[in-house]
Protein backbone atom coordinates (compact mmCIF):
# COMPACT_ATOMS: atom_id res chain seq x y z
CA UNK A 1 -43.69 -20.54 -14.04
CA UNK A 2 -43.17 -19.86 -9.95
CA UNK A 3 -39.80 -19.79 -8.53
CA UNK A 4 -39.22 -22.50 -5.91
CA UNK A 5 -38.31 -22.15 -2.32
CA UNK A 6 -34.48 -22.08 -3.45
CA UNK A 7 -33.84 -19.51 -0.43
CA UNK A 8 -34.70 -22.53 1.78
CA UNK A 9 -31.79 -24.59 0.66
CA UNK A 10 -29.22 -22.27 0.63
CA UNK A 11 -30.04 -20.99 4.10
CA UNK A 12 -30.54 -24.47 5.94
CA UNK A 13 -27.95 -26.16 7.01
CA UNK A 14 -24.93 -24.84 5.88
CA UNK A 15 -22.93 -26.13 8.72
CA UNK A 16 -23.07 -29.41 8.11
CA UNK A 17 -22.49 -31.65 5.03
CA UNK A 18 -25.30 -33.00 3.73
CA UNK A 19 -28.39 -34.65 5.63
CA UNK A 20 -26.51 -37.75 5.89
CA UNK A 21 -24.56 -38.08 9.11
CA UNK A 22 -21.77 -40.34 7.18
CA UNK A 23 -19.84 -38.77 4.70
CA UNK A 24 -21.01 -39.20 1.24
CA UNK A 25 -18.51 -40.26 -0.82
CA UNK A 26 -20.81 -40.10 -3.86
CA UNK A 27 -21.85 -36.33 -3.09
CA UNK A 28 -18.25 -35.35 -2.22
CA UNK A 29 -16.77 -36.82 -5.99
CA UNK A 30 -19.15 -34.72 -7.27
CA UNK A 31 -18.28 -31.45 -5.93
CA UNK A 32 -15.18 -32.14 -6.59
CA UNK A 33 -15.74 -32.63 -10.21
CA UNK A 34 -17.80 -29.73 -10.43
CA UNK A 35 -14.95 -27.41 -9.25
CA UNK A 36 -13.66 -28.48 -12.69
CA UNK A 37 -16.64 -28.62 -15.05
CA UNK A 38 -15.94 -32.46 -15.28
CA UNK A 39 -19.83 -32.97 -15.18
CA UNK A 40 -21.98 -35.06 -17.70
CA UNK A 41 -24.83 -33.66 -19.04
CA UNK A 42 -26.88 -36.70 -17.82
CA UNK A 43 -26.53 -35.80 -14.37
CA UNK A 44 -27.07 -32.26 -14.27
CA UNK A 45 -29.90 -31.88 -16.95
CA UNK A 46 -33.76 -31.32 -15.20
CA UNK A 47 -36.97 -30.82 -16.66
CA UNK A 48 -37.71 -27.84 -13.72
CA UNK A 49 -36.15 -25.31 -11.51
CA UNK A 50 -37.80 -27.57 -8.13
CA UNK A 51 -35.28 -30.51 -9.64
CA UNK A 52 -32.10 -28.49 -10.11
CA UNK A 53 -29.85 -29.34 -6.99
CA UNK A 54 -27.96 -26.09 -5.05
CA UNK A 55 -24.58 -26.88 -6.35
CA UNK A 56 -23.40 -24.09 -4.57
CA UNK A 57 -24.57 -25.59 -0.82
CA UNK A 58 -23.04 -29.04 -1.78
CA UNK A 59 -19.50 -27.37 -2.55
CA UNK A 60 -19.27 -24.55 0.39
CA UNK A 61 -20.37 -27.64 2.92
CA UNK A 62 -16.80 -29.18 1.83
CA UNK A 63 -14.69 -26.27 1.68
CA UNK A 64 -12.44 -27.46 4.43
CA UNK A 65 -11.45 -30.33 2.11
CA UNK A 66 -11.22 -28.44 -0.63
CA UNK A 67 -9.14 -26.23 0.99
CA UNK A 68 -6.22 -29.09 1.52
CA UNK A 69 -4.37 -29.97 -1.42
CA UNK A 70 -3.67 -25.72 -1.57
CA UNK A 71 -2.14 -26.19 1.90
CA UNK A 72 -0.08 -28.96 1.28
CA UNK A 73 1.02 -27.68 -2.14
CA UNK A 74 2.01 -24.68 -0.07
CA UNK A 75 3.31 -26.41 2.75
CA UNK A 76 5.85 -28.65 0.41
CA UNK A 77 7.09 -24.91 -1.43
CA UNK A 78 8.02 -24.06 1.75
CA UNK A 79 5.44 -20.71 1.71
CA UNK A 80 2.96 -19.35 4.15
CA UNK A 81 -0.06 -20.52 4.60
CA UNK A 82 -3.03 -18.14 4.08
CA UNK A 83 -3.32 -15.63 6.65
CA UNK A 84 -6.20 -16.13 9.34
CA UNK A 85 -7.28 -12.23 9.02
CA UNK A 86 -7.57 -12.03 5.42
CA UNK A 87 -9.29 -15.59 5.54
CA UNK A 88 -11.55 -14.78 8.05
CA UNK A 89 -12.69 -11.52 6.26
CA UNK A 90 -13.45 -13.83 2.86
CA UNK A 91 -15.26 -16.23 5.07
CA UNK A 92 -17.60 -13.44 6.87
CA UNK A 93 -18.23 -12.54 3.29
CA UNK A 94 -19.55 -15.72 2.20
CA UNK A 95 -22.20 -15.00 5.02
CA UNK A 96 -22.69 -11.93 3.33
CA UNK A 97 -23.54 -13.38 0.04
CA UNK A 98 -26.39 -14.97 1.36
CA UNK A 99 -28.16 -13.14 3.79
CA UNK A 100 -29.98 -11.09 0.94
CA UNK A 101 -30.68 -15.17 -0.23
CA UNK A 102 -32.26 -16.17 2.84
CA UNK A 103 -34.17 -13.13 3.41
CA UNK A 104 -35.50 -12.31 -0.08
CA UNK A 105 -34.83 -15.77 -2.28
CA UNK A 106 -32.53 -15.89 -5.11
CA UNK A 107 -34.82 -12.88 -6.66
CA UNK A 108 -32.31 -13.02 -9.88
CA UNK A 109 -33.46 -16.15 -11.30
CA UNK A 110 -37.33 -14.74 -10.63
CA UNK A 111 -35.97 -12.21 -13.18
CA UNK A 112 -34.66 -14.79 -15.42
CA UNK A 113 -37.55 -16.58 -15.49
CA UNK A 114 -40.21 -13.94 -16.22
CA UNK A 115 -38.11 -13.25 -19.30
CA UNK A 116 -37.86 -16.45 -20.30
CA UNK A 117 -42.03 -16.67 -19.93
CA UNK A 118 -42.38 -13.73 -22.00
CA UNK A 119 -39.59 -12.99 -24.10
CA UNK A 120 -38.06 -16.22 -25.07
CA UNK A 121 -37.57 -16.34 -29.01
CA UNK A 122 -37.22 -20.91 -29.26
CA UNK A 123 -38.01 -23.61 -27.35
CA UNK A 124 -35.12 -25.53 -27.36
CA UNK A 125 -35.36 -28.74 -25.49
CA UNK A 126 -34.48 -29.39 -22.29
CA UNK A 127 -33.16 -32.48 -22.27
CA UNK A 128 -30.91 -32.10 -25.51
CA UNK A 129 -27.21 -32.20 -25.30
CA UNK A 130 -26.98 -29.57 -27.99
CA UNK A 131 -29.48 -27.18 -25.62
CA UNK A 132 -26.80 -28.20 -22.41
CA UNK A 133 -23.86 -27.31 -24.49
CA UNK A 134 -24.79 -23.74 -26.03
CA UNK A 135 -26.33 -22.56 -22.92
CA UNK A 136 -22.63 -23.52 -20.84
CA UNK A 137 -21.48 -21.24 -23.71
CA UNK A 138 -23.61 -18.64 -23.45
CA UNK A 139 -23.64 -18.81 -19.91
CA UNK A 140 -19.81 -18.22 -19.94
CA UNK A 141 -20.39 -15.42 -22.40
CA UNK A 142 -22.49 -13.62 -19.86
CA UNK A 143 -20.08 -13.76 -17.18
CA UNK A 144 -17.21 -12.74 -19.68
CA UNK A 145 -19.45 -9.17 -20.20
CA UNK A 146 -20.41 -8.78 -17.10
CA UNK A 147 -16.77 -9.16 -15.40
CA UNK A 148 -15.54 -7.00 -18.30
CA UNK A 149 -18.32 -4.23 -17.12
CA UNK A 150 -17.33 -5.06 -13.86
CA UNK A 151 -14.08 -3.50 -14.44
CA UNK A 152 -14.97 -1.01 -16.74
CA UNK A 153 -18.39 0.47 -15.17
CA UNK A 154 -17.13 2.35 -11.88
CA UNK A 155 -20.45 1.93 -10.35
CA UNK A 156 -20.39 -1.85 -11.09
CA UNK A 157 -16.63 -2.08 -9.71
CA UNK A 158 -18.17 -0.60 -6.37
CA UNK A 159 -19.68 -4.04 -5.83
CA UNK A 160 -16.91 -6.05 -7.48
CA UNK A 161 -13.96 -4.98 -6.06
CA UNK A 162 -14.69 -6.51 -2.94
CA UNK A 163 -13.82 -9.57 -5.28
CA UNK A 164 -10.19 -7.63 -5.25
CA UNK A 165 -9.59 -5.93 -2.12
CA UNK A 166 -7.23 -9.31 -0.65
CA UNK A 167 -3.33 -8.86 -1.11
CA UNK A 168 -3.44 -12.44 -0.82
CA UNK A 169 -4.20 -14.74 -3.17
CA UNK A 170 -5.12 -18.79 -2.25
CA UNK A 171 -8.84 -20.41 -2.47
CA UNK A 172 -10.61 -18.36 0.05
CA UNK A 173 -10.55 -15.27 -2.16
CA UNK A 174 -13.09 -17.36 -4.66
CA UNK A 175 -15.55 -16.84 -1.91
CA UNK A 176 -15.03 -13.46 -1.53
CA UNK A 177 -17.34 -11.85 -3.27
CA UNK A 178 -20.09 -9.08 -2.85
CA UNK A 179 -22.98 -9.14 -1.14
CA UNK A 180 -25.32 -7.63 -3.72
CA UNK A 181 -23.19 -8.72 -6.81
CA UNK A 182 -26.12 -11.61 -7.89
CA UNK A 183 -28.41 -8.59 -8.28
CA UNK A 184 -25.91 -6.78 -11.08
CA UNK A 185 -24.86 -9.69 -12.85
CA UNK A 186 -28.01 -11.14 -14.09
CA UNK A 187 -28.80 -8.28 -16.29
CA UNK A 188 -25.57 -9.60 -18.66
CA UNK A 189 -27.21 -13.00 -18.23
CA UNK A 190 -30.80 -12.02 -19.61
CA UNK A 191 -29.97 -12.54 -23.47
CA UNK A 192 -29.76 -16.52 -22.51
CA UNK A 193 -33.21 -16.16 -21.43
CA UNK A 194 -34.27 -15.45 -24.81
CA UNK A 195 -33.04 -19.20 -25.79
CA UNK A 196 -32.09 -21.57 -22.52
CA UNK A 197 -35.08 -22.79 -20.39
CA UNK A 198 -34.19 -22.08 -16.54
CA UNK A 199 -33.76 -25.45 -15.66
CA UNK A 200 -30.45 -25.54 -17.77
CA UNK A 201 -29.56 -21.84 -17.40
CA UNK A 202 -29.33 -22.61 -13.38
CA UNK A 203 -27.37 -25.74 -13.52
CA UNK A 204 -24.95 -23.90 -16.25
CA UNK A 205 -25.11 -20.60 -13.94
CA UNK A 206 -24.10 -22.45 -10.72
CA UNK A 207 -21.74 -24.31 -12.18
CA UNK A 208 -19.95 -21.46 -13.95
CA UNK A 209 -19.55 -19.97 -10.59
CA UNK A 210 -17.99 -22.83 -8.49
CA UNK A 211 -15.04 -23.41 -11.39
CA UNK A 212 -13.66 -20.20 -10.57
CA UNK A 213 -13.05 -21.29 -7.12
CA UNK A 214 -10.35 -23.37 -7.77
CA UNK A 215 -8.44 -21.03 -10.12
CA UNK A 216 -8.09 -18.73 -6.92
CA UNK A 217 -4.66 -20.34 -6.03
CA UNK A 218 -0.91 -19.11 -6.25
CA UNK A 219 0.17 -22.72 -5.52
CA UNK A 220 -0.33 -24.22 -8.65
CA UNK A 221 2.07 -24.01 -11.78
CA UNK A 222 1.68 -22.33 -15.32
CA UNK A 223 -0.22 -24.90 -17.33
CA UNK A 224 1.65 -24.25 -20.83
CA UNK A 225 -1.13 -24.28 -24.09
CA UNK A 226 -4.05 -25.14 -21.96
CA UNK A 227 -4.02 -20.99 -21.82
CA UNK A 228 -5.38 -20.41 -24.68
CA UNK A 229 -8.74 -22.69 -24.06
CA UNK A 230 -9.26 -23.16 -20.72
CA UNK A 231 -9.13 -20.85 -17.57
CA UNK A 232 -6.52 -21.40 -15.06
CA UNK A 233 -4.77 -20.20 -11.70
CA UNK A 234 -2.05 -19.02 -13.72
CA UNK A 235 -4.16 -16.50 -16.51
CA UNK A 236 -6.18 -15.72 -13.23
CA UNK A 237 -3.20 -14.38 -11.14
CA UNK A 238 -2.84 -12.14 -13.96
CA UNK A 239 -6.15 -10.97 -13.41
CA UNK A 240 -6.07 -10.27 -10.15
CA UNK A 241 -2.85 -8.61 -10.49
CA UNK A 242 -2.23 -4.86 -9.85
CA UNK A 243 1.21 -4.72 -12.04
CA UNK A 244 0.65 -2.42 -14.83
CA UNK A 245 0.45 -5.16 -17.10
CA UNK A 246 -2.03 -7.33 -14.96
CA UNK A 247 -4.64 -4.22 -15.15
CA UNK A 248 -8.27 -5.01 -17.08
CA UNK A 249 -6.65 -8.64 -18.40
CA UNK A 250 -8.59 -12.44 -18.52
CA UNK A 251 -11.79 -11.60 -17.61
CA UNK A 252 -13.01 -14.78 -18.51
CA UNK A 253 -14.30 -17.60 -16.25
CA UNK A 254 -14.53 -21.27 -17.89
CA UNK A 255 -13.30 -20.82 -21.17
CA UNK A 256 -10.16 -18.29 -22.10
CA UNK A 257 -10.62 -17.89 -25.71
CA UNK A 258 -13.62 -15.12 -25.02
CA UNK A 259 -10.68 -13.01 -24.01
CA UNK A 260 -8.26 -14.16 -27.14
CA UNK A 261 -11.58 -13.13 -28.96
CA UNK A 262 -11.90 -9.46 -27.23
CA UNK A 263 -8.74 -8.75 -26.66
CA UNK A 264 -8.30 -8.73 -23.12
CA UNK A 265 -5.75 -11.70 -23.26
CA UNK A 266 -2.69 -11.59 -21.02
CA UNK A 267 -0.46 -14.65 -20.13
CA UNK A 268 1.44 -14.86 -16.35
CA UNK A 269 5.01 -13.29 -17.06
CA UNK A 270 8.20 -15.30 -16.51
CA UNK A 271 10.25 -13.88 -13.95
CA UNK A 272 8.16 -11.34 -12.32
CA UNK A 273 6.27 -11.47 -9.68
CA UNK A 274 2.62 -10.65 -9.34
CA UNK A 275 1.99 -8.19 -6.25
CA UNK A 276 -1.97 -8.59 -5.58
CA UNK A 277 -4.71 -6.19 -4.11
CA UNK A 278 -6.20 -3.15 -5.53
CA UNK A 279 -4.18 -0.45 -7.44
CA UNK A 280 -4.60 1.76 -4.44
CA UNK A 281 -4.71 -0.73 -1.44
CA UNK A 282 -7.71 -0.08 0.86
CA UNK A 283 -5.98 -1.90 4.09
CA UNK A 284 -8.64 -3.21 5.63
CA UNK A 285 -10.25 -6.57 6.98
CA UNK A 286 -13.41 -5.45 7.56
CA UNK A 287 -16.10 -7.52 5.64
CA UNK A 288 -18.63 -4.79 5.38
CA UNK A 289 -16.02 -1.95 5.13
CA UNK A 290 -15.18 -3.40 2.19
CA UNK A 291 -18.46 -3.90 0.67
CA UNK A 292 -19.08 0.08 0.80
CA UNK A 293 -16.13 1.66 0.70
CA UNK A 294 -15.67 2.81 -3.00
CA UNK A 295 -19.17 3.40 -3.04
CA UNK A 296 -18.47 6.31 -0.63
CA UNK A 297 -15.50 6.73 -2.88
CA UNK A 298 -17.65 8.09 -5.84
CA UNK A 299 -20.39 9.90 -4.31
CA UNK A 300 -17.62 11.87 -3.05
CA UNK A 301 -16.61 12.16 -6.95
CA UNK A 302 -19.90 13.14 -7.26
CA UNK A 303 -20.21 16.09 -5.08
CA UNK A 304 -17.20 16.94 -5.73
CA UNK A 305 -17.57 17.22 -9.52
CA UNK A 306 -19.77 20.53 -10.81
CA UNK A 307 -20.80 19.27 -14.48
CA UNK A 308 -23.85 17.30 -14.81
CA UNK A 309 -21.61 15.35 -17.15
CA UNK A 310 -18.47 14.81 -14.74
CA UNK A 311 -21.35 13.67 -12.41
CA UNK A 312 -22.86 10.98 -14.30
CA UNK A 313 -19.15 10.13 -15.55
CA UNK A 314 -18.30 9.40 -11.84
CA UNK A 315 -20.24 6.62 -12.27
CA UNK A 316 -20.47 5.15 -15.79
CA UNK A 317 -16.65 5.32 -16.70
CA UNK A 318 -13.69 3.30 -15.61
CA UNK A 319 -12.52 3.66 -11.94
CA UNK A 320 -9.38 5.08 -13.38
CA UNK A 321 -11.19 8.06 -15.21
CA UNK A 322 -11.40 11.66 -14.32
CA UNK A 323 -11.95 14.35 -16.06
CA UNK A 324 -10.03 15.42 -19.11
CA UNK A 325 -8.75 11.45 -19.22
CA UNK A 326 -9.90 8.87 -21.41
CA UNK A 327 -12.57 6.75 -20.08
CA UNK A 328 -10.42 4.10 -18.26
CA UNK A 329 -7.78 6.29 -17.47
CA UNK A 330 -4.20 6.08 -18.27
CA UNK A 331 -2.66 2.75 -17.79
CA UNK A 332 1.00 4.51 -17.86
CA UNK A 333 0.06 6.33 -14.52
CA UNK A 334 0.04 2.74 -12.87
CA UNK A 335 3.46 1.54 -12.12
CA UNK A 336 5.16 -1.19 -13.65
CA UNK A 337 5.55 -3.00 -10.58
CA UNK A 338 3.57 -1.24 -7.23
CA UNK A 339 5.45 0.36 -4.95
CA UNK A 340 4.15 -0.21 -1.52
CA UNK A 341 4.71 -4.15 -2.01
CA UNK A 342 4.37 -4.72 2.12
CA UNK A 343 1.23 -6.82 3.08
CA UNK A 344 -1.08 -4.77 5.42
CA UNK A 345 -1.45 -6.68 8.43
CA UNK A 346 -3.19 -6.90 12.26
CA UNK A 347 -1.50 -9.17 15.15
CA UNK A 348 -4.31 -10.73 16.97
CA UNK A 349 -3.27 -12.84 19.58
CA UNK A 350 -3.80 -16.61 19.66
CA UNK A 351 -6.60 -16.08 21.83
CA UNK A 352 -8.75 -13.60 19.98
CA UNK A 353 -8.17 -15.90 17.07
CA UNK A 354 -9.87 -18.63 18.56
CA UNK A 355 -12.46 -16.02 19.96
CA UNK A 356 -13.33 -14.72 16.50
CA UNK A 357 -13.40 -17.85 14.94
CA UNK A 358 -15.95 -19.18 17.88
CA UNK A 359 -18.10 -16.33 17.20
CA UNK A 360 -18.00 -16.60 13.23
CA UNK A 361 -18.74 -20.30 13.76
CA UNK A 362 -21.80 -19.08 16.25
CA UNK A 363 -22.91 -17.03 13.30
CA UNK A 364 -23.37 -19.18 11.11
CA UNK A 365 -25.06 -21.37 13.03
CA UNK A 366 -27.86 -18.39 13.44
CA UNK A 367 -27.43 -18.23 9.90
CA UNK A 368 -28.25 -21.58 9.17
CA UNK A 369 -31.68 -21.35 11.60
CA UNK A 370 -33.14 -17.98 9.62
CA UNK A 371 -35.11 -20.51 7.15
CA UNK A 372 -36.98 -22.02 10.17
CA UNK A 373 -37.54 -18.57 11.25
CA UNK A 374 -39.24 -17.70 8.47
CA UNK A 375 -41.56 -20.98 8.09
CA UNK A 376 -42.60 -20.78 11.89
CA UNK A 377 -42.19 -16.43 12.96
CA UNK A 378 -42.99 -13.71 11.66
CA UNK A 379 -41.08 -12.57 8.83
CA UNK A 380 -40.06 -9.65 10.91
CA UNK A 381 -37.96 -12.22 13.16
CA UNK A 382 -36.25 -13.07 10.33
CA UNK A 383 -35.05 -9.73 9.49
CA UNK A 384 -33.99 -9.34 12.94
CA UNK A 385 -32.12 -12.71 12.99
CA UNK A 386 -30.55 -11.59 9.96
CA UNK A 387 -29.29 -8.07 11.38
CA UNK A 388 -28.04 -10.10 14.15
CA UNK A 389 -25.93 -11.33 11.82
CA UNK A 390 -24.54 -8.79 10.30
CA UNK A 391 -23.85 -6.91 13.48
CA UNK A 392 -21.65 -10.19 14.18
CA UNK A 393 -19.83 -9.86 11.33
CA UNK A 394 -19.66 -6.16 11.90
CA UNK A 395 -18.15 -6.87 15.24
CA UNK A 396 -15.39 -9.65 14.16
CA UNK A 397 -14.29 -6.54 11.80
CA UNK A 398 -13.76 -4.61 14.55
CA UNK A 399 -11.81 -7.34 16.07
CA UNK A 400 -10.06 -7.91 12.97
CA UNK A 401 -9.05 -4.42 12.34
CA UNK A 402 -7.92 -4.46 16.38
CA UNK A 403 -10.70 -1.08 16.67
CA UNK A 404 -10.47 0.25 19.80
CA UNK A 405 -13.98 0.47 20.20
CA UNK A 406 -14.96 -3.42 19.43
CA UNK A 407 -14.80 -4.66 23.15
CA UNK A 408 -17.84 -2.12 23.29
CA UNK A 409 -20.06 -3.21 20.58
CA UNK A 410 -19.35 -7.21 21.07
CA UNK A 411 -20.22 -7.10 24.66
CA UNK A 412 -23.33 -5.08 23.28
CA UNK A 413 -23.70 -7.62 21.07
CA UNK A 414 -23.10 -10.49 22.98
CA UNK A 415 -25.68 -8.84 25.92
CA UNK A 416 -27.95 -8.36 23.00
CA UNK A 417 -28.32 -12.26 22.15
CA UNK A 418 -30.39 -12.93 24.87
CA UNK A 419 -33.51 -10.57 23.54
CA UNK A 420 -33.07 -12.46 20.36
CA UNK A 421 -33.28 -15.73 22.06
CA UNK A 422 -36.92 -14.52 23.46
CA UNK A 423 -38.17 -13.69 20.07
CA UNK A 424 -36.79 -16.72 18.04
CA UNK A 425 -36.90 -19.06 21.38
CA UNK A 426 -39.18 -21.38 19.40
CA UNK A 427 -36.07 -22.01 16.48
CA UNK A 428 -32.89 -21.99 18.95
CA UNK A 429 -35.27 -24.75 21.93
CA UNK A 430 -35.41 -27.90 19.15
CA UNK A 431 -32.04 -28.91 19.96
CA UNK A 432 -31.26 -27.99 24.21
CA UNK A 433 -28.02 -28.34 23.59
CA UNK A 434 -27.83 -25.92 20.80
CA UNK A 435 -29.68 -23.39 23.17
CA UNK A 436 -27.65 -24.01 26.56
CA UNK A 437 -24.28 -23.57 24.58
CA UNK A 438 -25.34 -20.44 23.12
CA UNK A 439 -26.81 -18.82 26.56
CA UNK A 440 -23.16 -20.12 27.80
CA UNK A 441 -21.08 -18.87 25.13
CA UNK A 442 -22.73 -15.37 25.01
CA UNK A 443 -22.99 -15.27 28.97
CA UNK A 444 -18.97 -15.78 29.15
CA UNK A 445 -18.24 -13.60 26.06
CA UNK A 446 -20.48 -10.52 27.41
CA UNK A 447 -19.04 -10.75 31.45
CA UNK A 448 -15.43 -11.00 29.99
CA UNK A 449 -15.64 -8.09 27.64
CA UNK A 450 -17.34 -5.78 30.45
CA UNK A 451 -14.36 -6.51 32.64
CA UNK A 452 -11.82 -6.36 29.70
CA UNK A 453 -12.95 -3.22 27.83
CA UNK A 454 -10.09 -0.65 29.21
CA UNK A 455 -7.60 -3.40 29.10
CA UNK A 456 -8.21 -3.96 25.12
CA UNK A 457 -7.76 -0.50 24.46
CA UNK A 458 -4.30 -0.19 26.04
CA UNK A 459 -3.26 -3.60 24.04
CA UNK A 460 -4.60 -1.87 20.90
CA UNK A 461 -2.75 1.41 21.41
CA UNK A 462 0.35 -0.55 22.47
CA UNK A 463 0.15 -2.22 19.22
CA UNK A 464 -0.40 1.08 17.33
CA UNK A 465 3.18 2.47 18.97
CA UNK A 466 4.68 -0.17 17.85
């Protein structure tokens, strides 16, 4: 069995909603259904992988709407509405997530597939509601042990605490995830390979994904008994919780009873309030920071450490672990309620909110154009496109995190453009207007940060005094 193109459709046009150039009402009460596994098996059951729709293109096209119920839920509580640095840094990590996608294909399910060729133990039918049912179980299972590893594996947290880094906690933090995280998780998916063909297994495994985007929300009530079946914002804030008793609770994603089952069950507390973020905040908006940081964090353990044992503990134990502690640490050293409770923060101006978001929007354009790349270029152009990228989302870091030196590397970046423009001319020249406004909006962007660079700076280190 060969994997389709699915790289293909999760790289093209993820700027614009759909193909249609009407709004599909049709398409959009889907996604919106999906966000709540409130999907028949009739419509979401295919013989092969080449017939199983990217769920996950047809709900990040509608985000924005998505996004709206949260802000007026918010709006009529009379609380702030997400923060534009912390919501840009989820967004530039959605870009993240599929880079490695468009460049490489969805390499997971190439992994899921080969076992399933050679490994799988019963054919159970595709088309069976029986064979659709245990697989969204199983499916779940998978993602329960994995996010329970997650936690519980330093070396695995390196990846998934990304996931965790945001004090905040609204809808854009369910698309804040790591880059490479697709490429650990499958391994706790492989035993469904043994049973579910991959048609079902990648409806089941998209699927599973997009309900916990909605559950990412602090504007939403407790939902009283439905906590002990189904997932919710409510056992979620708990999870993403860093007050003592908020640490290594709900793990699970659709259903809640996997953690009833395992122990790991913890219901929201009345009367105290949940302070999110990592147990040691990381204060940083910095997409790629973020995705590396705690790696550095325990090959530093690791050098550090003189037994082989210590060494390979660094990795394999809980984050919380050191030596001559048990393997996830001591939950009493974490306080009952943290004690730096102040939200880290940057003050852009209105201006250089509007810039980033220009650029980000730029970006993912460029994004969006890496699949024609690699049908009509090179594949070498592609990788270049794709560093491109990165260094853009490198540089609205730097803006985000108010770095002294990011006048320096934008205008770099923004003088940089125009060799990229000769070696992917071909992609950018089938829509003129597409090309012009890019040559424009980098032309502007790279004369106004060569005259602006000193001036930043000062703004910067007035804003540091301060």
């Amino acid at each position: 069995m060969s994997l389709p193109n699915l790289n293909a459709s999760v790289a093209g046009n993820l700027t614009a909603p759909g193909q249609a150039s009407v709004f599909d009402v049709t398409e959009f009460s889907f996604v919106i259904r999906s966000l709540f596994y409130l999907v028949s098996p009739n419509e979401t059951t295919y013989q092969t992988m080449e017939e199983v729709p990217n769920y996950f293109l047809k709900v990040f096209l509608y985000i924005p709407l998505v996004l709206i119920p949260e802000f007026v839920a918010l709006i009529i509580q009379g609380r702030n509405l997400p923060r534009f640095t912390d919501s840009m840094c989820s967004l530039c990590c959605l870009i993240l997530i599929f880079l490695p996608v468009a460049i490489v294909g969805q390499a997971e399910l190439s992994l899921y597939m080969w076992c399933y060729d050679n490994f799988h133990v019963v054919d159970l039918p595709w088309n069976s509601l029986t064979t659709w049912i245990l697989c969204l179980l199983g499916t779940d299972l998978g993602l329960y042990l994995w996010h329970r590893a997650a936690h519980e594996i330093n070396f695995i947290w390196a990846f998934h605490q990304v996931h965790h880094t945001s004090q905040d906690y609204n809808l854009t933090i369910g698309i804040r995830l790591p880059a490479f995280n697709r490429y650990v998780a499958i391994l706790f998916y492989l035993p469904c390979a043994l049973f579910f063909p991959p048609s079902v297994f990648y409806v089941h495994y998209q699927l599973n994904y997009i309900f916990q985007l909605w559950i990412h929300s602090d504007a939403f009530p407790k939902v009283g008994w439905i906590d002990f079946i189904i997932n919710n914002p409510s056992l979620h804030r708990v999870h993403h919780g860093r007050n003592r008793y908020c640490i290594d609770k709900n793990y699970g994603a659709v259903f809640s009873f996997w953690d009833i089952i395992f122990g790991t069950f913890e219901r929201e507390r009345k009367g105290e309030e949940i302070y999110y973020g990592l147990v040691h905040s990381i204060n940083s908006f910095d997409p790629l920071y973020i995705q590396i940081h705690h790696l550095k964090y325990i090959w530093s353990k690791f050098m550090e450490y003189n037994k082989i044992t210590d060494k390979i503990s660094a990795f394999m134990k809980g984050p919380g672990w050191a030596p001559g502690l048990p393997r996830l640490g001591h939950y009493e050293d974490i306080p009952e309620i943290p004690e730096d409770k102040a939200l880290y923060e940057k003050n852009l101006s209105f201006g250089l909110k509007m810039y980033v978001a220009l650029h980000f929007f730029i970006s993912l354009v460029l994004f969006n154009r890496i699949k024609i790349t690699k049908a009509i270029l090179p594949v070498t152009f592609a990788w270049l496109q794709a560093g491109f990228v990165t260094w853009s989302v490198a540089c609205i870091g730097a803006f985000l995190e108010l770095k002294p030196y990011a006048p320096l590397i934008e205008g770099t970046r923004c003088a940089a453009y125009f060799l990229l423009e000769i070696l992917i001319q071909d992609v950018l020249s089938s829509s003129v207007y597409l090309l012009y406004g890019l040559r424009v909006a980098f032309l502007l962007s790279s004369l106004y940060w060569m005259f602006n660079l000193r001036r930043f700076g000062e703004k910067t280190d007035k804003k540091k005094s301060e």
